[in-house]
PDB file of N, CA and C in Angstrom:
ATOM      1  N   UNK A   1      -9.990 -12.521  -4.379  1.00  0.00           N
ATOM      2  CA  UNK A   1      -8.672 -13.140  -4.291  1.00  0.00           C
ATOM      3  C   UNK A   1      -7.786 -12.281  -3.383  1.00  0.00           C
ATOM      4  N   UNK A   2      -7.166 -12.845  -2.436  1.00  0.00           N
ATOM      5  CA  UNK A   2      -6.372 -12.097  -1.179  1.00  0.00           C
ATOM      6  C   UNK A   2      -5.152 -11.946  -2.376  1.00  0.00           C
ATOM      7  N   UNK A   3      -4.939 -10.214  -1.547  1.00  0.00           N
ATOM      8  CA  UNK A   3      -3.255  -9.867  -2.286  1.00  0.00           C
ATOM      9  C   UNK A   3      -2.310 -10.525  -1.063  1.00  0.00           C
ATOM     10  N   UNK A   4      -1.202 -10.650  -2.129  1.00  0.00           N
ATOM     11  CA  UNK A   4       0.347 -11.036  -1.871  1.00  0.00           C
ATOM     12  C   UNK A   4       1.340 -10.289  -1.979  1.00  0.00           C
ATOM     13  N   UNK A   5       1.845  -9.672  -0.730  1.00  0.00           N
ATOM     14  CA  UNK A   5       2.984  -8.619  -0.565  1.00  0.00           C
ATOM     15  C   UNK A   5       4.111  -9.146  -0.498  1.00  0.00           C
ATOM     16  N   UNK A   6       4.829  -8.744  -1.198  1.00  0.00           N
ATOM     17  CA  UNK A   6       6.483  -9.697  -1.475  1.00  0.00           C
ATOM     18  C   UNK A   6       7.637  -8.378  -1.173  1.00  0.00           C
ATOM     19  N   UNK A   7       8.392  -8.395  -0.382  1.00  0.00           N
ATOM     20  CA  UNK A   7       9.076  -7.543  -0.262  1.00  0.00           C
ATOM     21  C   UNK A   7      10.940  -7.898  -0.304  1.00  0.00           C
ATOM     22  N   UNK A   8      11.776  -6.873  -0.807  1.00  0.00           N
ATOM     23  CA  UNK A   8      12.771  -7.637  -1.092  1.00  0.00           C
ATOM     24  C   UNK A   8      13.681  -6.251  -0.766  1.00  0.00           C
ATOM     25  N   UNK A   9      14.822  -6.795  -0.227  1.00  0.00           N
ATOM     26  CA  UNK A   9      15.669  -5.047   0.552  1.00  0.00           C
ATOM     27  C   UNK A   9      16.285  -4.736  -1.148  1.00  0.00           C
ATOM     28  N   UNK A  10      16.695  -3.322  -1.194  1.00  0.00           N
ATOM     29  CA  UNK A  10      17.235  -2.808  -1.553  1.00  0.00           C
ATOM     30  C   UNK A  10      18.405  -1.620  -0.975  1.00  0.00           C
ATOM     31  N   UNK A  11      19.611  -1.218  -1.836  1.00  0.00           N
ATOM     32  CA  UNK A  11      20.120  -0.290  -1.865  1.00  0.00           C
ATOM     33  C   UNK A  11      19.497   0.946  -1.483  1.00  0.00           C
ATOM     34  N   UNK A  12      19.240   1.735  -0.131  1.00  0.00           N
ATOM     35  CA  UNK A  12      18.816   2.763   0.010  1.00  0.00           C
ATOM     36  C   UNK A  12      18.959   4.057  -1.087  1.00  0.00           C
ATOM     37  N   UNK A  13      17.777   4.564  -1.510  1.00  0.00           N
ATOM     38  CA  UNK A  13      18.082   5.690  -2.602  1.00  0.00           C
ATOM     39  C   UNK A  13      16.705   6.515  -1.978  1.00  0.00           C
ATOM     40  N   UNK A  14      17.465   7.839  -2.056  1.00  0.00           N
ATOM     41  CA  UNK A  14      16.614   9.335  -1.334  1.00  0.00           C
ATOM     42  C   UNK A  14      15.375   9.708  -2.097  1.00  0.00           C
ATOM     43  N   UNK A  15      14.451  10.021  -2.014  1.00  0.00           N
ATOM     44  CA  UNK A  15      13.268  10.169  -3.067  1.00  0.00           C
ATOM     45  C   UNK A  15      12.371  11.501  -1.843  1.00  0.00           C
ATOM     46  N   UNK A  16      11.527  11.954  -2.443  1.00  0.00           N
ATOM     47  CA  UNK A  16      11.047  13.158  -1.981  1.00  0.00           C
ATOM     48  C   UNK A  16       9.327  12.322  -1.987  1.00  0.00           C
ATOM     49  N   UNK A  17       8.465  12.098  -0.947  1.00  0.00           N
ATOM     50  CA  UNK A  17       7.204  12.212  -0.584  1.00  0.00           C
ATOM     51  C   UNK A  17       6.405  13.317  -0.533  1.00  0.00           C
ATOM     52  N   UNK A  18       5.526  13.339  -1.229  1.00  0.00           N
ATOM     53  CA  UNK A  18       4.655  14.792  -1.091  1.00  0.00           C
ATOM     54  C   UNK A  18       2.865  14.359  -0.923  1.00  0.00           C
ATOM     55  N   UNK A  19       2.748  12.987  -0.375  1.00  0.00           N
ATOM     56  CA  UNK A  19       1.371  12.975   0.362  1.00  0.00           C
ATOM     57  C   UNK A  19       1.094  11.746   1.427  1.00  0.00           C
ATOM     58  N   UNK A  20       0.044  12.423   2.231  1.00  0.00           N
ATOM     59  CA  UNK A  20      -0.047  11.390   3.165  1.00  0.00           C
ATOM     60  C   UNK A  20      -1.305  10.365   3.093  1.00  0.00           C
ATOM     61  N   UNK A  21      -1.055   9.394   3.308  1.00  0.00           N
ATOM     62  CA  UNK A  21      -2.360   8.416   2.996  1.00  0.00           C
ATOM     63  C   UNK A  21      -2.826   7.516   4.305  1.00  0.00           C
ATOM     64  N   UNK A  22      -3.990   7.298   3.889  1.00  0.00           N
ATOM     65  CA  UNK A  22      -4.559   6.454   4.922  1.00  0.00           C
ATOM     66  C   UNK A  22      -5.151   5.743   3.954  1.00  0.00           C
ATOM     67  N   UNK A  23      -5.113   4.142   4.656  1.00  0.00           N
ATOM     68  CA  UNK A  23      -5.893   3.250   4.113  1.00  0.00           C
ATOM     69  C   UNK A  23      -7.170   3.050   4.845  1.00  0.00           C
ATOM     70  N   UNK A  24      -8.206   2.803   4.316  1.00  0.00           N
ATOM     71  CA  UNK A  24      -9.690   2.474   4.773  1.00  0.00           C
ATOM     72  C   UNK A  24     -10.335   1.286   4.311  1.00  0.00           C
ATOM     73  N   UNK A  25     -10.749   0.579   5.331  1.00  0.00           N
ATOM     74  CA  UNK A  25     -11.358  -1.356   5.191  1.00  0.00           C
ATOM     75  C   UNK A  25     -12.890  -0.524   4.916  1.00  0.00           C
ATOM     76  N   UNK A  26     -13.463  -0.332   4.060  1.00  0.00           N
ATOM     77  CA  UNK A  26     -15.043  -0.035   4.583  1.00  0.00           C
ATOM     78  C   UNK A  26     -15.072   1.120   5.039  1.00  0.00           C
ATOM     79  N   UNK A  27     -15.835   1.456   6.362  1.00  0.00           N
ATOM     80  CA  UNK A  27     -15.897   2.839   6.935  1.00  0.00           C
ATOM     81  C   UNK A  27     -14.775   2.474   8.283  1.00  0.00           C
ATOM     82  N   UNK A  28     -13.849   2.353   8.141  1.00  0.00           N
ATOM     83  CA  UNK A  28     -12.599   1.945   9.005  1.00  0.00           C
ATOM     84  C   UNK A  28     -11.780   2.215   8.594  1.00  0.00           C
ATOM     85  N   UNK A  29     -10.861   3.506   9.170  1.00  0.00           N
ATOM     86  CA  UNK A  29      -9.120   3.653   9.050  1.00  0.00           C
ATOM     87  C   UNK A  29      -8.588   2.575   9.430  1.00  0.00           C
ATOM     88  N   UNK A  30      -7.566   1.620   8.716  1.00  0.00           N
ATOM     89  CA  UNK A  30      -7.030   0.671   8.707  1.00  0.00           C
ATOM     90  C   UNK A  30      -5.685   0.978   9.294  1.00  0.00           C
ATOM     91  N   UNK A  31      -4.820   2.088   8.736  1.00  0.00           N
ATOM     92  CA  UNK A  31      -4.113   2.126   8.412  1.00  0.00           C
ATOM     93  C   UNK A  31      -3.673   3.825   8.178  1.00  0.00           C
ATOM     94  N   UNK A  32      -2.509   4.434   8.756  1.00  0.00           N
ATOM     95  CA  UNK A  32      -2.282   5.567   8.396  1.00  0.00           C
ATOM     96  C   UNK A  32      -2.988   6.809   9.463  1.00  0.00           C
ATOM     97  N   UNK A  33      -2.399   7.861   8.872  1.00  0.00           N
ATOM     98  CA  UNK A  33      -1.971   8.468   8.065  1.00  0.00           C
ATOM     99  C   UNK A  33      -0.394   7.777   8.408  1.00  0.00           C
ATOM    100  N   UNK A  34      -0.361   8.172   7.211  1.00  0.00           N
ATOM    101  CA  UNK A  34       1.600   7.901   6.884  1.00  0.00           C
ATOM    102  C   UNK A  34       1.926   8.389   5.435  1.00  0.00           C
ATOM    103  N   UNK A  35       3.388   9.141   5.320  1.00  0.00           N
ATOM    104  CA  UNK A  35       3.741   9.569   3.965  1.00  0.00           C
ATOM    105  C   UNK A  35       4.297   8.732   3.356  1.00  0.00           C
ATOM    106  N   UNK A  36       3.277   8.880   1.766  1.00  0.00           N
ATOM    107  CA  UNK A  36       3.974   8.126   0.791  1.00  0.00           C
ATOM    108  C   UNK A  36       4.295   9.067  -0.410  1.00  0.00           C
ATOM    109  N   UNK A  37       4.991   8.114  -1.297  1.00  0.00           N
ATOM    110  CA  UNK A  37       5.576   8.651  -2.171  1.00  0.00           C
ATOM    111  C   UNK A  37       4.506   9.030  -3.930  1.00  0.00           C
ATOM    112  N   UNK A  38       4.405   9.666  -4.287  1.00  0.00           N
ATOM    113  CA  UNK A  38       3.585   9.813  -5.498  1.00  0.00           C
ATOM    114  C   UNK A  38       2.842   8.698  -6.292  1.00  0.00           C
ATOM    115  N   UNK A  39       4.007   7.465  -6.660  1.00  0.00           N
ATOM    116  CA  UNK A  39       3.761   6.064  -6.951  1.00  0.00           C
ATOM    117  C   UNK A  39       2.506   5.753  -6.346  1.00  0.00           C
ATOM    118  N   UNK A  40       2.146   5.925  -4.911  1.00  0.00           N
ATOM    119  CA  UNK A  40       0.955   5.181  -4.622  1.00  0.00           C
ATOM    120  C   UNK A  40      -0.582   5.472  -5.041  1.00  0.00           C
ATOM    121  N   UNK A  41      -0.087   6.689  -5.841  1.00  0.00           N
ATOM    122  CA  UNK A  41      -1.676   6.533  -6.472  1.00  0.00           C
ATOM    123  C   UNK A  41      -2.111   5.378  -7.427  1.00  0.00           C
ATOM    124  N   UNK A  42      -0.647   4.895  -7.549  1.00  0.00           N
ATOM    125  CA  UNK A  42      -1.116   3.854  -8.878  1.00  0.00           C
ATOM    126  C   UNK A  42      -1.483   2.241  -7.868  1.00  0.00           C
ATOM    127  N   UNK A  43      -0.502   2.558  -6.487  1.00  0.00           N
ATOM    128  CA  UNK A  43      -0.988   1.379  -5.597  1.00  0.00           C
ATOM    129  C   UNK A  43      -2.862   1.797  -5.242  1.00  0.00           C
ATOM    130  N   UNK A  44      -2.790   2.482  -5.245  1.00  0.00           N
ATOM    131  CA  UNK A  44      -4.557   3.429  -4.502  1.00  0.00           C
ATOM    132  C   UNK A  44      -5.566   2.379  -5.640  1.00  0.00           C
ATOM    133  N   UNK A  45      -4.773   3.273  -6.723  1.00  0.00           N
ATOM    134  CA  UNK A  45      -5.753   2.638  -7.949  1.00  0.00           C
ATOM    135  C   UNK A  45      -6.052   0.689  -7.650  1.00  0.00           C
ATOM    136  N   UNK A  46      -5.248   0.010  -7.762  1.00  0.00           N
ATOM    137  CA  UNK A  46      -5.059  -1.064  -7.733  1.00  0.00           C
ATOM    138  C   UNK A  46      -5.667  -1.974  -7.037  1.00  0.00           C
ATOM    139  N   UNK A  47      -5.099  -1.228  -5.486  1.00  0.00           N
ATOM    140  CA  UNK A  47      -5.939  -2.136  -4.307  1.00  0.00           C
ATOM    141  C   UNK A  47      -7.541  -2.024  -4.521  1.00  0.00           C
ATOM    142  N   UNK A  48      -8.054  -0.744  -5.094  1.00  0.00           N
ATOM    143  CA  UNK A  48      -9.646  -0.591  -5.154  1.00  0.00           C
ATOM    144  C   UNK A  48      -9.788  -1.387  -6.170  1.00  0.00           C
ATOM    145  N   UNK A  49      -9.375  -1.256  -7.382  1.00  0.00           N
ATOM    146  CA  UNK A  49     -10.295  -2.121  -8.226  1.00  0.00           C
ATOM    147  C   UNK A  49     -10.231  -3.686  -8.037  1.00  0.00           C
ATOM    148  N   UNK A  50      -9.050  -4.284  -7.503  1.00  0.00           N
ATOM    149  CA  UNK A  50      -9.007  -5.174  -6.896  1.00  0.00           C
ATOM    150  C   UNK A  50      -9.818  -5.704  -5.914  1.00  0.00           C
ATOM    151  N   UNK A  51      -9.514  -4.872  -5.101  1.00  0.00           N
ATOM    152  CA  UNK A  51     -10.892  -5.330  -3.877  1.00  0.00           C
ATOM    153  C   UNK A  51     -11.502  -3.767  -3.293  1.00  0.00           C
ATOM    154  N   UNK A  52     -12.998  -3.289  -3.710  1.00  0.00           N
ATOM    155  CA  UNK A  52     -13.400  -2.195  -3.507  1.00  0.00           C
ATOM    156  C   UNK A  52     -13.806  -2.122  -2.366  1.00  0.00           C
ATOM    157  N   UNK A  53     -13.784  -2.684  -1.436  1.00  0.00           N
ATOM    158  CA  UNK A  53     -13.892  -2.877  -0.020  1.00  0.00           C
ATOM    159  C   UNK A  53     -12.466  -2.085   0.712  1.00  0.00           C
ATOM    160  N   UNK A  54     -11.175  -1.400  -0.118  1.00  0.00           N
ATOM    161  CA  UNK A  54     -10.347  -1.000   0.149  1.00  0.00           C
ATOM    162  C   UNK A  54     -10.058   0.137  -0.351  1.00  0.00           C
ATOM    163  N   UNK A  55      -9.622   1.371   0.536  1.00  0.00           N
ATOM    164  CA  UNK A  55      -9.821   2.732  -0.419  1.00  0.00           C
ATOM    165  C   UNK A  55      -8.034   3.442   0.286  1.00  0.00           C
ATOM    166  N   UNK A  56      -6.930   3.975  -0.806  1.00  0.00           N
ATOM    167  CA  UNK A  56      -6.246   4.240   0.129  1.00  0.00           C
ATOM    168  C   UNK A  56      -6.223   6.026  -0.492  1.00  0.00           C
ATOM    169  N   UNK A  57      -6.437   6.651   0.526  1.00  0.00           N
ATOM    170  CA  UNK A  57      -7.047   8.120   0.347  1.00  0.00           C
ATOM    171  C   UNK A  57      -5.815   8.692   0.742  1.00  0.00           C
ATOM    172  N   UNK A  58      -5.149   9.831  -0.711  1.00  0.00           N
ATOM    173  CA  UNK A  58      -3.791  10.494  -0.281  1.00  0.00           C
ATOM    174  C   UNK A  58      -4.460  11.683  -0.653  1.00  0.00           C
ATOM    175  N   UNK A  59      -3.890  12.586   0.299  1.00  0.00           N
ATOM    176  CA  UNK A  59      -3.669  14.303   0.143  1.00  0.00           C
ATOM    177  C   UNK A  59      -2.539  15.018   0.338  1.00  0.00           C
ATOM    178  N   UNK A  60      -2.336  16.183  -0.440  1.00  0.00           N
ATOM    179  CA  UNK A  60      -1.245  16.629  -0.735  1.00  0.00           C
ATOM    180  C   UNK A  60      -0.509  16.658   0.724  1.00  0.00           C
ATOM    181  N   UNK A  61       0.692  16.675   1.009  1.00  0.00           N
ATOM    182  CA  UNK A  61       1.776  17.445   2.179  1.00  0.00           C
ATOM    183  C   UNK A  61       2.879  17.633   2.141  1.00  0.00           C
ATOM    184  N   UNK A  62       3.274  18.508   2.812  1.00  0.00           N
ATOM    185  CA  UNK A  62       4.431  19.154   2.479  1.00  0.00           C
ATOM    186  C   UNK A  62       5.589  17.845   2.413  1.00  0.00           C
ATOM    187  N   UNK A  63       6.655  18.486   1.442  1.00  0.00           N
ATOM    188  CA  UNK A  63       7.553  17.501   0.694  1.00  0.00           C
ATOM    189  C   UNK A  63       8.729  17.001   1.894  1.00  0.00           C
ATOM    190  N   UNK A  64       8.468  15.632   1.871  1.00  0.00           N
ATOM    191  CA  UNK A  64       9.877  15.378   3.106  1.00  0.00           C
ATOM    192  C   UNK A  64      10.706  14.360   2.444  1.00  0.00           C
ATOM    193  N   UNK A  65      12.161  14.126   2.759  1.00  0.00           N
ATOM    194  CA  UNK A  65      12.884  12.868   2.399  1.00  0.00           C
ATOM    195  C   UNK A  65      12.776  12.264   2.702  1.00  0.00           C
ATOM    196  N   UNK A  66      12.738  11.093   2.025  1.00  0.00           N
ATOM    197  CA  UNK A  66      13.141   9.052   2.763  1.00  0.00           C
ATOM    198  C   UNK A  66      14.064   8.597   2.066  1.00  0.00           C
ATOM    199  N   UNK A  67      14.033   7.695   2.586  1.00  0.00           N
ATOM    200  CA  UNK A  67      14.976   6.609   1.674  1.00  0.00           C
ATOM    201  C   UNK A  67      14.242   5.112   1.460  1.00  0.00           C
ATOM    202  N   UNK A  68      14.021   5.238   0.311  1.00  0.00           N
ATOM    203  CA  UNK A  68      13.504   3.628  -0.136  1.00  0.00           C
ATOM    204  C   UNK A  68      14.652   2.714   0.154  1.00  0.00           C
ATOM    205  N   UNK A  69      13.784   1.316   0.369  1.00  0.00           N
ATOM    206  CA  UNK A  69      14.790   0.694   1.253  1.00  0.00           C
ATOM    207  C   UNK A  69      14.171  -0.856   0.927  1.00  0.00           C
ATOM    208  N   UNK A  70      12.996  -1.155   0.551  1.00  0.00           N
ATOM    209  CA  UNK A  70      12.602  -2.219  -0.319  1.00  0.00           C
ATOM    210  C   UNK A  70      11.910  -2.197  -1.670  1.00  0.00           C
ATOM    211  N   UNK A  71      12.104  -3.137  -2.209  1.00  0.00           N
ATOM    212  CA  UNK A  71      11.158  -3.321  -3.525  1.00  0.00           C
ATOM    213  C   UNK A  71       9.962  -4.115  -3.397  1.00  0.00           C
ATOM    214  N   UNK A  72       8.939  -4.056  -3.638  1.00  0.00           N
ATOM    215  CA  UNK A  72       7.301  -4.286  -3.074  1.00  0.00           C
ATOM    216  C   UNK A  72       7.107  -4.692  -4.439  1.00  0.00           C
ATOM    217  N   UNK A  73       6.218  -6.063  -4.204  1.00  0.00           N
ATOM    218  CA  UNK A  73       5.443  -6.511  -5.493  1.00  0.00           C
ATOM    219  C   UNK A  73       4.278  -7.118  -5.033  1.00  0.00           C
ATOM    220  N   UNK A  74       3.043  -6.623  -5.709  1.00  0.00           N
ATOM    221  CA  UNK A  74       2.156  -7.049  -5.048  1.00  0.00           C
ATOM    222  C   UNK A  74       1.238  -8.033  -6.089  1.00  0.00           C
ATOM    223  N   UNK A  75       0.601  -8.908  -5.828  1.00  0.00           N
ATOM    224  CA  UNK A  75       0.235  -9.824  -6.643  1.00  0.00           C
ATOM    225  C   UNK A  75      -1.128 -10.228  -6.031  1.00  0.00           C
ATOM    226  N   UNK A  76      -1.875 -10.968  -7.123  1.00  0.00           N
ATOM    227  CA  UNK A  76      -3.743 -11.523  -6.711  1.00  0.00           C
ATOM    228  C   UNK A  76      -3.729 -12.712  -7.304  1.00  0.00           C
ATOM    229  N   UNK A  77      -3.803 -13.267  -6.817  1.00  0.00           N
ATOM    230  CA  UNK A  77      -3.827 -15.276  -7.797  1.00  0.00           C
ATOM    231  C   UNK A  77      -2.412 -14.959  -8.292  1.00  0.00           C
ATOM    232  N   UNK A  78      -2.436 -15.226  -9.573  1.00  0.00           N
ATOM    233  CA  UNK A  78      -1.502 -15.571 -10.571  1.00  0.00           C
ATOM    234  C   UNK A  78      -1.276 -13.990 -11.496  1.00  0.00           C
ATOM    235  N   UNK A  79      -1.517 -13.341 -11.112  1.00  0.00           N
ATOM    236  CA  UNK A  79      -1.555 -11.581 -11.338  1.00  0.00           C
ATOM    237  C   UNK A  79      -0.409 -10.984 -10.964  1.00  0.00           C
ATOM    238  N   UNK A  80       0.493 -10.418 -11.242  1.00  0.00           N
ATOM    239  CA  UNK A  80       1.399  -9.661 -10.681  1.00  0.00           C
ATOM    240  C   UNK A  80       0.688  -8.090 -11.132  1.00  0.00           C
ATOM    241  N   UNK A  81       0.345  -7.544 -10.164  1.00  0.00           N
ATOM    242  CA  UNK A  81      -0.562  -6.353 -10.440  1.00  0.00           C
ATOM    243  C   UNK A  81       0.396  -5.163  -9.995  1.00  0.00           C
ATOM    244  N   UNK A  82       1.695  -5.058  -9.509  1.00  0.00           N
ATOM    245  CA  UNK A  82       3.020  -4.612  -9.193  1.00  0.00           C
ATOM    246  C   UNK A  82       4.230  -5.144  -8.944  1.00  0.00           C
ATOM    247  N   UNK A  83       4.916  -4.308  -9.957  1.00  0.00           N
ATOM    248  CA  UNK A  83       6.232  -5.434  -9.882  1.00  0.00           C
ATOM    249  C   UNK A  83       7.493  -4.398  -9.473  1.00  0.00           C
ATOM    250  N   UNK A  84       8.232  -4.718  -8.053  1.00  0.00           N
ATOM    251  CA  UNK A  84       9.863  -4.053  -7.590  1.00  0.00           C
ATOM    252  C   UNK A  84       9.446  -2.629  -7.436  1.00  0.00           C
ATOM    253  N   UNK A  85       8.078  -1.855  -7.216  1.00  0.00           N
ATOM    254  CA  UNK A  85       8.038  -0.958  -6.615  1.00  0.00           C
ATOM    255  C   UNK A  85       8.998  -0.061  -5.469  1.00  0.00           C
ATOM    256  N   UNK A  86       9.935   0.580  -5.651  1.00  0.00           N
ATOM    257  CA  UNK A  86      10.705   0.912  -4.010  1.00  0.00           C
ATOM    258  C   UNK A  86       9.938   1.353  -3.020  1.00  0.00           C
ATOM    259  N   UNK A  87      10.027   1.158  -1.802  1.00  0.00           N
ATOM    260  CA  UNK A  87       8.999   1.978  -0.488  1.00  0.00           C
ATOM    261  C   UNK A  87       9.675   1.956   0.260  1.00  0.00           C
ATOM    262  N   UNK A  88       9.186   2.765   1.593  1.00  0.00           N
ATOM    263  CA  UNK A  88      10.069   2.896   2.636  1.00  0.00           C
ATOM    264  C   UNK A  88       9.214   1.750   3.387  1.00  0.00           C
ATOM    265  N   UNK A  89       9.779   1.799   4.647  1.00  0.00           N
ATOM    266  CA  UNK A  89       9.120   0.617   5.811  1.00  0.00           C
ATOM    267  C   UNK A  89       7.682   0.631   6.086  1.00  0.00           C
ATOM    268  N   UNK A  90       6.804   1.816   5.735  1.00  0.00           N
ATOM    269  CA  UNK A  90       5.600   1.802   6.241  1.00  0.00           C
ATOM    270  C   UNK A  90       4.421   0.832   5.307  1.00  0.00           C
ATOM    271  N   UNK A  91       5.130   1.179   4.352  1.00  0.00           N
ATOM    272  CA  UNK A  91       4.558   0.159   3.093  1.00  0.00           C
ATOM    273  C   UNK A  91       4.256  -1.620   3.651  1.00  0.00           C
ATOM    274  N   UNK A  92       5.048  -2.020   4.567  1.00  0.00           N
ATOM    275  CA  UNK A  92       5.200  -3.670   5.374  1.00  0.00           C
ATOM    276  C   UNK A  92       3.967  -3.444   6.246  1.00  0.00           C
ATOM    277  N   UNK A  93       3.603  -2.050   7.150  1.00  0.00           N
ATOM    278  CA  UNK A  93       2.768  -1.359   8.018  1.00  0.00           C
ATOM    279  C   UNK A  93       1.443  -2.075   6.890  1.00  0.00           C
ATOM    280  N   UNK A  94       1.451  -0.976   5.725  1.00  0.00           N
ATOM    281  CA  UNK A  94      -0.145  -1.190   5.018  1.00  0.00           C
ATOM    282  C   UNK A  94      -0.207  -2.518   4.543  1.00  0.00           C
ATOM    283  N   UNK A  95       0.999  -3.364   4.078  1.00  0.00           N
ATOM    284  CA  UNK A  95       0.587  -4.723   4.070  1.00  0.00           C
ATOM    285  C   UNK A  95       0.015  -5.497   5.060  1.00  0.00           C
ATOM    286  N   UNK A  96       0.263  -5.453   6.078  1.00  0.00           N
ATOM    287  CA  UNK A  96       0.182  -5.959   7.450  1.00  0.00           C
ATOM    288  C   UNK A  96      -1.748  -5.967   7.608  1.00  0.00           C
ATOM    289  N   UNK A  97      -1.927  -4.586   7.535  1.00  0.00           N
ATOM    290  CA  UNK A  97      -3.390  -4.088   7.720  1.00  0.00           C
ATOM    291  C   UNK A  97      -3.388  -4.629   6.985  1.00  0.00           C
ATOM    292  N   UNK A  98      -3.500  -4.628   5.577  1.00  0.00           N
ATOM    293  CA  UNK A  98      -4.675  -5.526   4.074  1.00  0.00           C
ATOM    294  C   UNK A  98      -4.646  -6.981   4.617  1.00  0.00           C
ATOM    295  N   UNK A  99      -3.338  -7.592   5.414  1.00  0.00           N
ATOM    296  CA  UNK A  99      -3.505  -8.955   5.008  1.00  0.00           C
ATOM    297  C   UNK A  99      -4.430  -9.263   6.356  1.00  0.00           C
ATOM    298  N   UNK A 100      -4.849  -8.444   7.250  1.00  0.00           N
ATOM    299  CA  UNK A 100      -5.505  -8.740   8.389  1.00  0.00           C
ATOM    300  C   UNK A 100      -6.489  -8.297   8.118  1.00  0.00           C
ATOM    301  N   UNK A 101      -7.065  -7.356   7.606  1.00  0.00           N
ATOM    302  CA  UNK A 101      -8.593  -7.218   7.065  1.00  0.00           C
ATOM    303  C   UNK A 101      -9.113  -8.117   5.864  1.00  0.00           C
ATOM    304  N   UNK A 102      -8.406  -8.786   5.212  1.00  0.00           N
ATOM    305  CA  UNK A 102      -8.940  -9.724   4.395  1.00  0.00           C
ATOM    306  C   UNK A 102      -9.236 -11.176   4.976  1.00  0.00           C
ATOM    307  N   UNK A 103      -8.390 -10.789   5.847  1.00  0.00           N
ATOM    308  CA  UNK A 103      -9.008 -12.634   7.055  1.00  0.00           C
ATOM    309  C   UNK A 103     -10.046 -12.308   7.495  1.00  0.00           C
ATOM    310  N   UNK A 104     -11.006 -11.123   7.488  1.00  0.00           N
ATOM    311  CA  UNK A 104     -12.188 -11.082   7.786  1.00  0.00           C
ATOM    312  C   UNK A 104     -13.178 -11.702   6.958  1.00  0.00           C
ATOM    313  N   UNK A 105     -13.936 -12.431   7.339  1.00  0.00           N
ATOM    314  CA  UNK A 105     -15.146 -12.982   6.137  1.00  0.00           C
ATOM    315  C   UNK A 105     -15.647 -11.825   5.602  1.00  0.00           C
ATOM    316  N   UNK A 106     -16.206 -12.203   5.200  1.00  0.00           N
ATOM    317  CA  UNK A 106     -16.884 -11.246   3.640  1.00  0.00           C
ATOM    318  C   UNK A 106     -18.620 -11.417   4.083  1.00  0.00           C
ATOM    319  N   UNK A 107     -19.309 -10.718   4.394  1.00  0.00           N
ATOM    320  CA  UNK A 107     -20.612 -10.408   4.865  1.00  0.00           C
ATOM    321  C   UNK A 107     -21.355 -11.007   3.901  1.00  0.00           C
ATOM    322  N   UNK A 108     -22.066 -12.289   4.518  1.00  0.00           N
ATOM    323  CA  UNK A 108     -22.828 -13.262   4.038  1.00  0.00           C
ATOM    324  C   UNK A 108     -21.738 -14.668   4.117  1.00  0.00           C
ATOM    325  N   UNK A 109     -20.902 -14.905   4.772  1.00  0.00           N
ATOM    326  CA  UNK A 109     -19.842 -16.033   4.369  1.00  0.00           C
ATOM    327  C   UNK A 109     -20.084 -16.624   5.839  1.00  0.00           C
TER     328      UNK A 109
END
């Protein structure tokens, strides 16, 4: 089931990032490196068990500011599997990649 990225602006609020991630389709950087915020391990978690064809690999780095600036909800069918997450802009970036690697057929299709 293809995810659904819903994004909605918010009130800018300062938050501290301390890793950088890359997303991977398979044996393909999709996506990244780019800093995210701690939260995305629980996005990391998600997108894999969701679709294990997707891996988003964070390692520690040094701590920088952003400002969240939308709320992200990500959904599978009728699943809301994240709900009003804040992110900064790069987060639209890794949606972008998932929703273009999932228009790929699926090997055997």
């Amino acid at each position: 089931m293809p995810f659904e990225f819903v994004f909605e602006d918010m009130e800018p609020s300062e938050t501290t990032h301390t890793f950088d991630g890359e997303l991977w389709f398979g044996n393909q950087r999709i996506w990244g490196p780019a800093s995210c915020h701690e939260s995305a391990s629980t996005l990391a978690d998600i997108i894999n068990k969701t679709d294990p064809r997707f891996t988003l690999r964070l390692t520690k780095a040094d701590p920088e500011e952003y400002y969240h600036k939308h709320y992200m909800t990500l959904k599978s069918g009728s699943d809301v599997l994240l709900k009003d997450v804040s992110v900064i802009d790069n987060m639209i970036d890794l949606a972008d990649a998932i929703r273009k690697a999932q228009a790929q057929p699926r090997p055997g299709q």
